[in-house]
PDB file of N, CA and C in Angstrom:
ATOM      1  N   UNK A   1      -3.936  29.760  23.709  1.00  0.00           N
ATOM      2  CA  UNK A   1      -2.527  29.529  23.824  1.00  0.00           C
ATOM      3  C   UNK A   1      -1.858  30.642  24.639  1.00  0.00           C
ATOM      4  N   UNK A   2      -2.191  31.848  24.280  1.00  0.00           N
ATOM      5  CA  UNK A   2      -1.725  33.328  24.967  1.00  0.00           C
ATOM      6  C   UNK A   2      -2.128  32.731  26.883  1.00  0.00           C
ATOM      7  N   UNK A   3      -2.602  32.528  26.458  1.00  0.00           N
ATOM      8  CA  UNK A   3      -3.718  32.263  28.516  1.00  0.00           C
ATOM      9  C   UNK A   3      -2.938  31.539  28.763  1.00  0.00           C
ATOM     10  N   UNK A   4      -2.524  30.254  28.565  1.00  0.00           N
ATOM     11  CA  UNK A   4      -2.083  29.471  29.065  1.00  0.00           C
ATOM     12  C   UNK A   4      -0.279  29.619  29.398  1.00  0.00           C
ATOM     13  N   UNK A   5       0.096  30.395  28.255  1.00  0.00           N
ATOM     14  CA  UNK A   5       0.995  30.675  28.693  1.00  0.00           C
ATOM     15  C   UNK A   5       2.006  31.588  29.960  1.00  0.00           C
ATOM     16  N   UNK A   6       0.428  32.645  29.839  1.00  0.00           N
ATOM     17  CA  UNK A   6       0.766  33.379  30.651  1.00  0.00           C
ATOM     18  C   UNK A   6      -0.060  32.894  32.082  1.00  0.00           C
ATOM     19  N   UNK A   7      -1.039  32.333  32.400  1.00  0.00           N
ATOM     20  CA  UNK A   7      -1.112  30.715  32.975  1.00  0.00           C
ATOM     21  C   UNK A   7       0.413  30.405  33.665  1.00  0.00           C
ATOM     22  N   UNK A   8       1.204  29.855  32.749  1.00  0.00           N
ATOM     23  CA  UNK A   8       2.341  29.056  32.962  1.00  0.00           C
ATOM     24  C   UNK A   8       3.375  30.049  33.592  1.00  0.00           C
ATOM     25  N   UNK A   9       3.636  31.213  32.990  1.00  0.00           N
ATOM     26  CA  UNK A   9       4.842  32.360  33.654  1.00  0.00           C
ATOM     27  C   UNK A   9       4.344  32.572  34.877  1.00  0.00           C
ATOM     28  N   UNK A  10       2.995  32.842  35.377  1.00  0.00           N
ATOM     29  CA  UNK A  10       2.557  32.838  36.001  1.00  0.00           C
ATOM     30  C   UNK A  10       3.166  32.532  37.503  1.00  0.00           C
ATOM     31  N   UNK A  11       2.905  30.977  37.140  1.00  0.00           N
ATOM     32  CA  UNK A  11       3.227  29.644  37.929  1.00  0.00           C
ATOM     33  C   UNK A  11       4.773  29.687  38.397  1.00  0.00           C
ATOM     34  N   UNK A  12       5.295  30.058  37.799  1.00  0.00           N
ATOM     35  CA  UNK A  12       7.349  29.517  37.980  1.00  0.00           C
ATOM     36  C   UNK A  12       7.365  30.941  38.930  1.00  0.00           C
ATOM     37  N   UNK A  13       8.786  30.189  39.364  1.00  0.00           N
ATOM     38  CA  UNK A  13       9.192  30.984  40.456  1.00  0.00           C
ATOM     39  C   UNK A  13       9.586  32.640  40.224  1.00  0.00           C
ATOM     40  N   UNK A  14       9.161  33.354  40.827  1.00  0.00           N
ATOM     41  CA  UNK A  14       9.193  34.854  40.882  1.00  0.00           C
ATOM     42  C   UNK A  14      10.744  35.301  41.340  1.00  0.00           C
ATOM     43  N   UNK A  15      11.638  34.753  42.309  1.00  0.00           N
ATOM     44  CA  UNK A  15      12.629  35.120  42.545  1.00  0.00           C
ATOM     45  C   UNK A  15      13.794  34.629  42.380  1.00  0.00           C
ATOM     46  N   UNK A  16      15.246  34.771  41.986  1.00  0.00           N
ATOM     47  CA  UNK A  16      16.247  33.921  42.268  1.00  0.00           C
ATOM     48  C   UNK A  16      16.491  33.782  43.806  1.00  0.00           C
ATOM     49  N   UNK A  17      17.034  32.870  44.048  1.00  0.00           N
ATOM     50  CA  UNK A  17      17.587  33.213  45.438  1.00  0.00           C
ATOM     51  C   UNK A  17      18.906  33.332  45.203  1.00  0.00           C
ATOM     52  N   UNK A  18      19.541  34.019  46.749  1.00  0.00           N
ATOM     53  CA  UNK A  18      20.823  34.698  46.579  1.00  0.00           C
ATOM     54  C   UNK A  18      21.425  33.603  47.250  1.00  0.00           C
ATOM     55  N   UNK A  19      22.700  33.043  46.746  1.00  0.00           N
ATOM     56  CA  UNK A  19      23.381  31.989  47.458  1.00  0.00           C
ATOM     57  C   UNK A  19      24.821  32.354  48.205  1.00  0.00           C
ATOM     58  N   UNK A  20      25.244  33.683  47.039  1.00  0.00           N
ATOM     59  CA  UNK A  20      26.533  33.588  47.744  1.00  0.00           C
ATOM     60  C   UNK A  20      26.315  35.518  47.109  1.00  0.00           C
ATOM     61  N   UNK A  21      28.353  35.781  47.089  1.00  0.00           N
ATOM     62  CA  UNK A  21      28.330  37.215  46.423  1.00  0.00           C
ATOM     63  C   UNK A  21      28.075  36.697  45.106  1.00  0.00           C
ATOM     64  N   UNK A  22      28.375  38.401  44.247  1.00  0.00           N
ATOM     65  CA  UNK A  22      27.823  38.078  42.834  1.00  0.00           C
ATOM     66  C   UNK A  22      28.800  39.294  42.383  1.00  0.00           C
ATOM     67  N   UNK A  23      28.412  40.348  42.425  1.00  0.00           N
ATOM     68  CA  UNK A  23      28.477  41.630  42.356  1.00  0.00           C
ATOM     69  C   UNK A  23      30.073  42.417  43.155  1.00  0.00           C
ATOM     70  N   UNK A  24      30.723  42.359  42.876  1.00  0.00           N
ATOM     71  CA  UNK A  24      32.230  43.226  43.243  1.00  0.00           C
ATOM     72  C   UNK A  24      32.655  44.465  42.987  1.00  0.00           C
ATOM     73  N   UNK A  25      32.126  44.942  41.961  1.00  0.00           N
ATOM     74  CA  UNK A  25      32.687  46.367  41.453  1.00  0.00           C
ATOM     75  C   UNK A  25      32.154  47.506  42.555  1.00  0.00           C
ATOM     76  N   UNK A  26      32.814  48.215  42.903  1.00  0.00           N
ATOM     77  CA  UNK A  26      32.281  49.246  44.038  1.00  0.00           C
ATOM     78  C   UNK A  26      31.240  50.229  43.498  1.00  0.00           C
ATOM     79  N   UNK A  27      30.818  50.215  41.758  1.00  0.00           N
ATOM     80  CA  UNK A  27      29.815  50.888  41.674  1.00  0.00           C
ATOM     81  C   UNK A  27      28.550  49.689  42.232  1.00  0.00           C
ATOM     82  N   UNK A  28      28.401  48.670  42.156  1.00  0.00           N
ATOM     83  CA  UNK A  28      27.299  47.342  42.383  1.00  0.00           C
ATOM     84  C   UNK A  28      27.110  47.553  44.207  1.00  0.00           C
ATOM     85  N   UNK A  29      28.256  47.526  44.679  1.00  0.00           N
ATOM     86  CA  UNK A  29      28.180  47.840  46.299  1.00  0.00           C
ATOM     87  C   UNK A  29      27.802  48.953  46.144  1.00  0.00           C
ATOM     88  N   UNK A  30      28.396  49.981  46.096  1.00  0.00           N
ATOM     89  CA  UNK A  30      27.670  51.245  46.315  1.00  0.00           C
ATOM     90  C   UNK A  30      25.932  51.304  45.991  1.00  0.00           C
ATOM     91  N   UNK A  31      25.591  51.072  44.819  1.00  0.00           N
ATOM     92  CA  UNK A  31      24.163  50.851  44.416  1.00  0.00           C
ATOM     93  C   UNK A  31      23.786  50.123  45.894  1.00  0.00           C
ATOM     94  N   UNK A  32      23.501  48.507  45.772  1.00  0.00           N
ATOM     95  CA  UNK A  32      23.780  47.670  47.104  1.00  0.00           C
ATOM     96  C   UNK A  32      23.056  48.759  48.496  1.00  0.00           C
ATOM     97  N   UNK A  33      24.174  49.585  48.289  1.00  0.00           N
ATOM     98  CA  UNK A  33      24.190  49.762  49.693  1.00  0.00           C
ATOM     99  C   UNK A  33      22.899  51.426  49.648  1.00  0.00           C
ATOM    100  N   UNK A  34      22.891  51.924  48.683  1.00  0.00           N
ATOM    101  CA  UNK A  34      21.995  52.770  48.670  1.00  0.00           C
ATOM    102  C   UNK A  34      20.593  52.048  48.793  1.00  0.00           C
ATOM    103  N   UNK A  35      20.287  50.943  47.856  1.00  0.00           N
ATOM    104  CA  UNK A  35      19.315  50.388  47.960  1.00  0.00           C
ATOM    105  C   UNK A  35      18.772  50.098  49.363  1.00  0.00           C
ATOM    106  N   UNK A  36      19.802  49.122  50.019  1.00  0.00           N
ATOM    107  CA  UNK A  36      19.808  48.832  51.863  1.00  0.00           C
ATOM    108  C   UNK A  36      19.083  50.361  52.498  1.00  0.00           C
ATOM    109  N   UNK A  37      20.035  51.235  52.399  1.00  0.00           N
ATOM    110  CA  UNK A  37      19.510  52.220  53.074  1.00  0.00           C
ATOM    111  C   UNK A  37      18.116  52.928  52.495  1.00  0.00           C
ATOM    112  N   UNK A  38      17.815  52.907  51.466  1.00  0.00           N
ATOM    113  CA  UNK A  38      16.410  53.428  51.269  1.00  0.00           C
ATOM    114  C   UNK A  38      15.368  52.841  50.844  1.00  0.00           C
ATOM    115  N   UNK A  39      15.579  51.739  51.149  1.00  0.00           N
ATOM    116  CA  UNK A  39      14.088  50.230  51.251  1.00  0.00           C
ATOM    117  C   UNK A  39      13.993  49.484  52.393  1.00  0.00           C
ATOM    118  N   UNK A  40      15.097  49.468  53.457  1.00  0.00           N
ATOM    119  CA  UNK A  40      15.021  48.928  54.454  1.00  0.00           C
ATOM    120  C   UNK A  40      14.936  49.810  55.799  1.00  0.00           C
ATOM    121  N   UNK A  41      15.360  51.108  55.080  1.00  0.00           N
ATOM    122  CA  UNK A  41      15.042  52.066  56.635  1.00  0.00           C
ATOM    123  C   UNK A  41      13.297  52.854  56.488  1.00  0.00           C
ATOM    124  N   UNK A  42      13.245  52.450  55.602  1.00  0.00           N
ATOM    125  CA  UNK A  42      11.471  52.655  55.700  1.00  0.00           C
ATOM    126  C   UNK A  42      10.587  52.267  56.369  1.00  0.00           C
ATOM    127  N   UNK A  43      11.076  50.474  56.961  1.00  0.00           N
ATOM    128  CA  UNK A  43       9.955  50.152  57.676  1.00  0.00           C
ATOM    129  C   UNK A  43      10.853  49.899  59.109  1.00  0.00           C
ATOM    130  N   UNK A  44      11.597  50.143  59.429  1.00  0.00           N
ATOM    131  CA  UNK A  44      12.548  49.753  60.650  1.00  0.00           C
ATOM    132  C   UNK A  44      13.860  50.416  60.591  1.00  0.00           C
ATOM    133  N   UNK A  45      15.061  50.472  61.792  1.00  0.00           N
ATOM    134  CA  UNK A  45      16.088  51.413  61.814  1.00  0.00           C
ATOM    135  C   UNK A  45      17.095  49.703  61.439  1.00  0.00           C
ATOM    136  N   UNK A  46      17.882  50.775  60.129  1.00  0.00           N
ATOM    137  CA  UNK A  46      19.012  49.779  59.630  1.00  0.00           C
ATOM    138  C   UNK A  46      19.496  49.257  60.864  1.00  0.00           C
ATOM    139  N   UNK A  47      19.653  47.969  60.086  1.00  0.00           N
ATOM    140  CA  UNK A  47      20.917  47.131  61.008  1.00  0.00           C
ATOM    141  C   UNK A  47      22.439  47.006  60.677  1.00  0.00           C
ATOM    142  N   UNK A  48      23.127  46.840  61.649  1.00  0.00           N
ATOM    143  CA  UNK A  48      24.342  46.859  61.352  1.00  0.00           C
ATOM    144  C   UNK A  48      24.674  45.260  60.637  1.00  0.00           C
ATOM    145  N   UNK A  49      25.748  46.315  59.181  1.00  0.00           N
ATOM    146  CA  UNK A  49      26.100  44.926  58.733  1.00  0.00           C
ATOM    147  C   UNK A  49      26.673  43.474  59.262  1.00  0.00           C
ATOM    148  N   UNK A  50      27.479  43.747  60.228  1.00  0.00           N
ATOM    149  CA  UNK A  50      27.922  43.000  61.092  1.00  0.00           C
ATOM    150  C   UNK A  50      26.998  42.023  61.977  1.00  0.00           C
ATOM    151  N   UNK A  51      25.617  42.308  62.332  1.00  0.00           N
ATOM    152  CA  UNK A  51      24.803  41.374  62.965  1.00  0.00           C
ATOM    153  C   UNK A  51      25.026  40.251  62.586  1.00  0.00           C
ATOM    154  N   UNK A  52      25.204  39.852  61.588  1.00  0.00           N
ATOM    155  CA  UNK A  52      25.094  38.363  60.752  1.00  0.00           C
ATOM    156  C   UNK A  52      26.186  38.115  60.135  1.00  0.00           C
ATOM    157  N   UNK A  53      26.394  36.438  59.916  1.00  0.00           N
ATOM    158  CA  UNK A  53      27.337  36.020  59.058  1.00  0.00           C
ATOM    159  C   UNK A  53      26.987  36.145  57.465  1.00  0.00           C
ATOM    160  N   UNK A  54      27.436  35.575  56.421  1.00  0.00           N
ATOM    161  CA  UNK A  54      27.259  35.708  55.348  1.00  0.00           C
ATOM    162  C   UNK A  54      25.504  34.882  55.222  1.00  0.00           C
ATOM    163  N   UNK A  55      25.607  33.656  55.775  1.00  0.00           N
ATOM    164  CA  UNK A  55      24.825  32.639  55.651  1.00  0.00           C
ATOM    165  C   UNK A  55      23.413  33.435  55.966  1.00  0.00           C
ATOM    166  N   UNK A  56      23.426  34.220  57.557  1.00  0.00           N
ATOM    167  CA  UNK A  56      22.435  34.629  58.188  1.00  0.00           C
ATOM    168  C   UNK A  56      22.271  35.668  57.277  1.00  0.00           C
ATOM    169  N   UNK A  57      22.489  36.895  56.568  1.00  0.00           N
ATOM    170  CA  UNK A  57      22.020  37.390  55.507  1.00  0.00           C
ATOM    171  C   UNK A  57      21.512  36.733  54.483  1.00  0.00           C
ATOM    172  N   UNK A  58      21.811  35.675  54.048  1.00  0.00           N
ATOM    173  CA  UNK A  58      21.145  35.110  52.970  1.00  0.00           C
ATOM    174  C   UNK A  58      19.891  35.332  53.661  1.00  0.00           C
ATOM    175  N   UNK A  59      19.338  34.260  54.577  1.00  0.00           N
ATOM    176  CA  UNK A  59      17.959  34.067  55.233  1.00  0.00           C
ATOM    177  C   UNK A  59      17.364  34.925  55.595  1.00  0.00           C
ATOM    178  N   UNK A  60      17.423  36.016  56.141  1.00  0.00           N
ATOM    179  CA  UNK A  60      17.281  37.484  56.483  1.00  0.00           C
ATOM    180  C   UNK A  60      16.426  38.105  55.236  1.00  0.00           C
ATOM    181  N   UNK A  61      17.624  38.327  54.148  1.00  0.00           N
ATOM    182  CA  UNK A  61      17.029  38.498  52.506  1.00  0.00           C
ATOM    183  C   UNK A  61      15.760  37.966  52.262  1.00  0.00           C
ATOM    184  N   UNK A  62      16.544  37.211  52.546  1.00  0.00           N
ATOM    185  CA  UNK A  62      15.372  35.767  51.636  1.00  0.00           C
ATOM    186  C   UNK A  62      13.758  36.149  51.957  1.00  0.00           C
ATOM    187  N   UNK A  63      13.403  36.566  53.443  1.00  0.00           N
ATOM    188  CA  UNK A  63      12.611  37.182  54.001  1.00  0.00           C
ATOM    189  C   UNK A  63      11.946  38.796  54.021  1.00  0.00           C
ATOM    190  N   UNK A  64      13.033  39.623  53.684  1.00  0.00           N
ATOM    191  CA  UNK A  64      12.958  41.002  54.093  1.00  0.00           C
ATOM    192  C   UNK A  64      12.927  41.787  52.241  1.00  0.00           C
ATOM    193  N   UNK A  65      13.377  41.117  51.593  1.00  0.00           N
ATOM    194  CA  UNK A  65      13.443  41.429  49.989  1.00  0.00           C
ATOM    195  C   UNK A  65      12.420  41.396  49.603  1.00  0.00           C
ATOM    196  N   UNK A  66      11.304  40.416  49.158  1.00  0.00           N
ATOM    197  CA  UNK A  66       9.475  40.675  49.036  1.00  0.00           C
ATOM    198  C   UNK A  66       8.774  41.838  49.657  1.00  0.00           C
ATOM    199  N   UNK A  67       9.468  42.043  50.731  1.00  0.00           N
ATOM    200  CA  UNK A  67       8.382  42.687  51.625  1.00  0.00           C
ATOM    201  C   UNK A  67       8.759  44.299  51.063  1.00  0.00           C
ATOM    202  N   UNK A  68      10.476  44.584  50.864  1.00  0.00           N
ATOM    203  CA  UNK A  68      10.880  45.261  50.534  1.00  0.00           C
ATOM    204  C   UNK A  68      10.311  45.626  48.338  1.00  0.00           C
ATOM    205  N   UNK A  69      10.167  44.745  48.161  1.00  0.00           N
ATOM    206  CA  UNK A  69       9.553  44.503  46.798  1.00  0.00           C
ATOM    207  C   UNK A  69      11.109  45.113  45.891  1.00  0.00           C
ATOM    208  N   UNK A  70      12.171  44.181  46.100  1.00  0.00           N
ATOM    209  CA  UNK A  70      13.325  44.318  45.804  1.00  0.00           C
ATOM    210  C   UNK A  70      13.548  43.449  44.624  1.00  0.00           C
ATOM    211  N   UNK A  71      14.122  44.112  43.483  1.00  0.00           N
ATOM    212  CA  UNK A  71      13.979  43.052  42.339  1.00  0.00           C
ATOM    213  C   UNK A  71      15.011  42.108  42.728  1.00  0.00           C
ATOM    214  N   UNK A  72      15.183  40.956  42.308  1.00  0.00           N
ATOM    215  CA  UNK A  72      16.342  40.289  42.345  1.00  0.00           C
ATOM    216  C   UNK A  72      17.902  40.719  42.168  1.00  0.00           C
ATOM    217  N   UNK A  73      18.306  41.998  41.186  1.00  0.00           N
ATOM    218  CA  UNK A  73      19.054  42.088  40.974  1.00  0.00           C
ATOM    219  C   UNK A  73      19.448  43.180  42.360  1.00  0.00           C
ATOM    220  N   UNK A  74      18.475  43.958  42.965  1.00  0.00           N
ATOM    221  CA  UNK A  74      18.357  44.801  43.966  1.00  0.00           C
ATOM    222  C   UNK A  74      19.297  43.763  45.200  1.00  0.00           C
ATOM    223  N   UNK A  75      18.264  42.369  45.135  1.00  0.00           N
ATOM    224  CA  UNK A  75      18.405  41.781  46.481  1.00  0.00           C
ATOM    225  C   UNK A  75      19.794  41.689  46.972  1.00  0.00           C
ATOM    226  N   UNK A  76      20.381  41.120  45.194  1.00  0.00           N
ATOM    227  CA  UNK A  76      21.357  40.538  45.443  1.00  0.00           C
ATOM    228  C   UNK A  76      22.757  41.560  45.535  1.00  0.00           C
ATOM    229  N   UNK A  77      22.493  42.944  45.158  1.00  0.00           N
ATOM    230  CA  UNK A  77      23.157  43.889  45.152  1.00  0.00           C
ATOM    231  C   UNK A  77      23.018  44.262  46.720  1.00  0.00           C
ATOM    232  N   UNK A  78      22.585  44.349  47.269  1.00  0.00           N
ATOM    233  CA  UNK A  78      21.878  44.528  49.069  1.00  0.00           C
ATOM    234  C   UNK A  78      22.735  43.421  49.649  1.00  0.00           C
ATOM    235  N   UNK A  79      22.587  41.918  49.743  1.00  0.00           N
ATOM    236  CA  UNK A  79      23.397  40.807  50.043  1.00  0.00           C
ATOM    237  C   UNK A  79      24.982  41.356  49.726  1.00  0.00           C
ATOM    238  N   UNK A  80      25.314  41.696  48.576  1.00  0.00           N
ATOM    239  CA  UNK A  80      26.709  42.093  48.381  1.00  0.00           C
ATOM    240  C   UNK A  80      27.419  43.030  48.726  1.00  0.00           C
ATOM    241  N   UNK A  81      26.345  44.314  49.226  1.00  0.00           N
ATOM    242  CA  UNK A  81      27.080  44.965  50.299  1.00  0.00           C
ATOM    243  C   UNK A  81      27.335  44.764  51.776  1.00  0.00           C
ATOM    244  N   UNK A  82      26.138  44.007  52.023  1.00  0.00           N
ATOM    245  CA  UNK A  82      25.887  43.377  52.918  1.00  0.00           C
ATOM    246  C   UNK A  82      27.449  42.462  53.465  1.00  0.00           C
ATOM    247  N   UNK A  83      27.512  41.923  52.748  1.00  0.00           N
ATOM    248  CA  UNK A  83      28.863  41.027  52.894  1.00  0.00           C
ATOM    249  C   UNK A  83      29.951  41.671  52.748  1.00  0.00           C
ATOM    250  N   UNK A  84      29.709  42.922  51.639  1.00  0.00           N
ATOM    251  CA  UNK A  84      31.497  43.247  51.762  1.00  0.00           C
ATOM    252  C   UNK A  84      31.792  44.243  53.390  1.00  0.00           C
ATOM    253  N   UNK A  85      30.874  44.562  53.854  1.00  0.00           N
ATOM    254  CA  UNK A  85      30.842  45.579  54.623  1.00  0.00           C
ATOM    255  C   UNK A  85      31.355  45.029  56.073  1.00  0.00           C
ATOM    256  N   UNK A  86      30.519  43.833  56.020  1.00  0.00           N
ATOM    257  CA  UNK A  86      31.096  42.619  57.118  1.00  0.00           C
ATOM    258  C   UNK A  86      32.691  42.308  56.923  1.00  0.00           C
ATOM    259  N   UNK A  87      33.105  42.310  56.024  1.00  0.00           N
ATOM    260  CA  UNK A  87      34.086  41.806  55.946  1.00  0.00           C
ATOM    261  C   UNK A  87      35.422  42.954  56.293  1.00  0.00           C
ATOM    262  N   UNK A  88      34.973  43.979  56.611  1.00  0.00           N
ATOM    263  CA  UNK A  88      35.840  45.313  56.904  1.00  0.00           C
ATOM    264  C   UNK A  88      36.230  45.198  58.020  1.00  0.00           C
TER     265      UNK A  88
END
C-alpha cells in the first residue's frame, strides 16, 4: 500500500503553473526579485524585466523555473516581480 502510494505521488504533477500575479506585498516582490537575481544570473546575464509582456513571462517561467529548480512558490514570487517591475 506504502509503494503504491508513493507510486501514485509520484505520478501527479510536480508543479503549479503560474497563470497570473499572486503575491503583492513588497516583502513577496522583494523575495521575487532576490530569487530572479540569484538563480537566474547563474547560468546567463539577467534580463530586463521589460523584455516581455505579462503572458511572455509566464512561458519563459514555465521553461527557465525547473532548470532553475525553483519551488513553485519561488516561481511564482519571480513571475510577480517580474510583472510588477514591468509595470513601472
Amino acid at each position: 500500500m506504502i509503494i503504491v502510494s508513493a507510486f501514485m505521488a509520484s505520478c501527479g504533477p510536480k508543479s503549479v503553473a503560474v497563470t497570473g500575479p499572486k503575491y503583492t506585498s513588497s516583502e513577496q516582490i522583494a523575495q521575487g526579485k532576490t530569487v530572479f537575481e540569484n538563480s537566474c544570473n547563474k547560468c546567463h546575464k539577467l534580463p530586463d524585466p521589460t523584455k516581455h509582456v505579462d503572458q511572455g513571462w509566464i512561458k519563459t517561467l514555465a521553461r527557465m523555473a525547473p532548470k532553475a529548480k525553483l519551488t513553485d512558490d519561488q516561481h511564482q514570487m519571480v513571475y510577480d516581480y517580474l510583472v510588477s517591475a514591468n509595470k513601472k
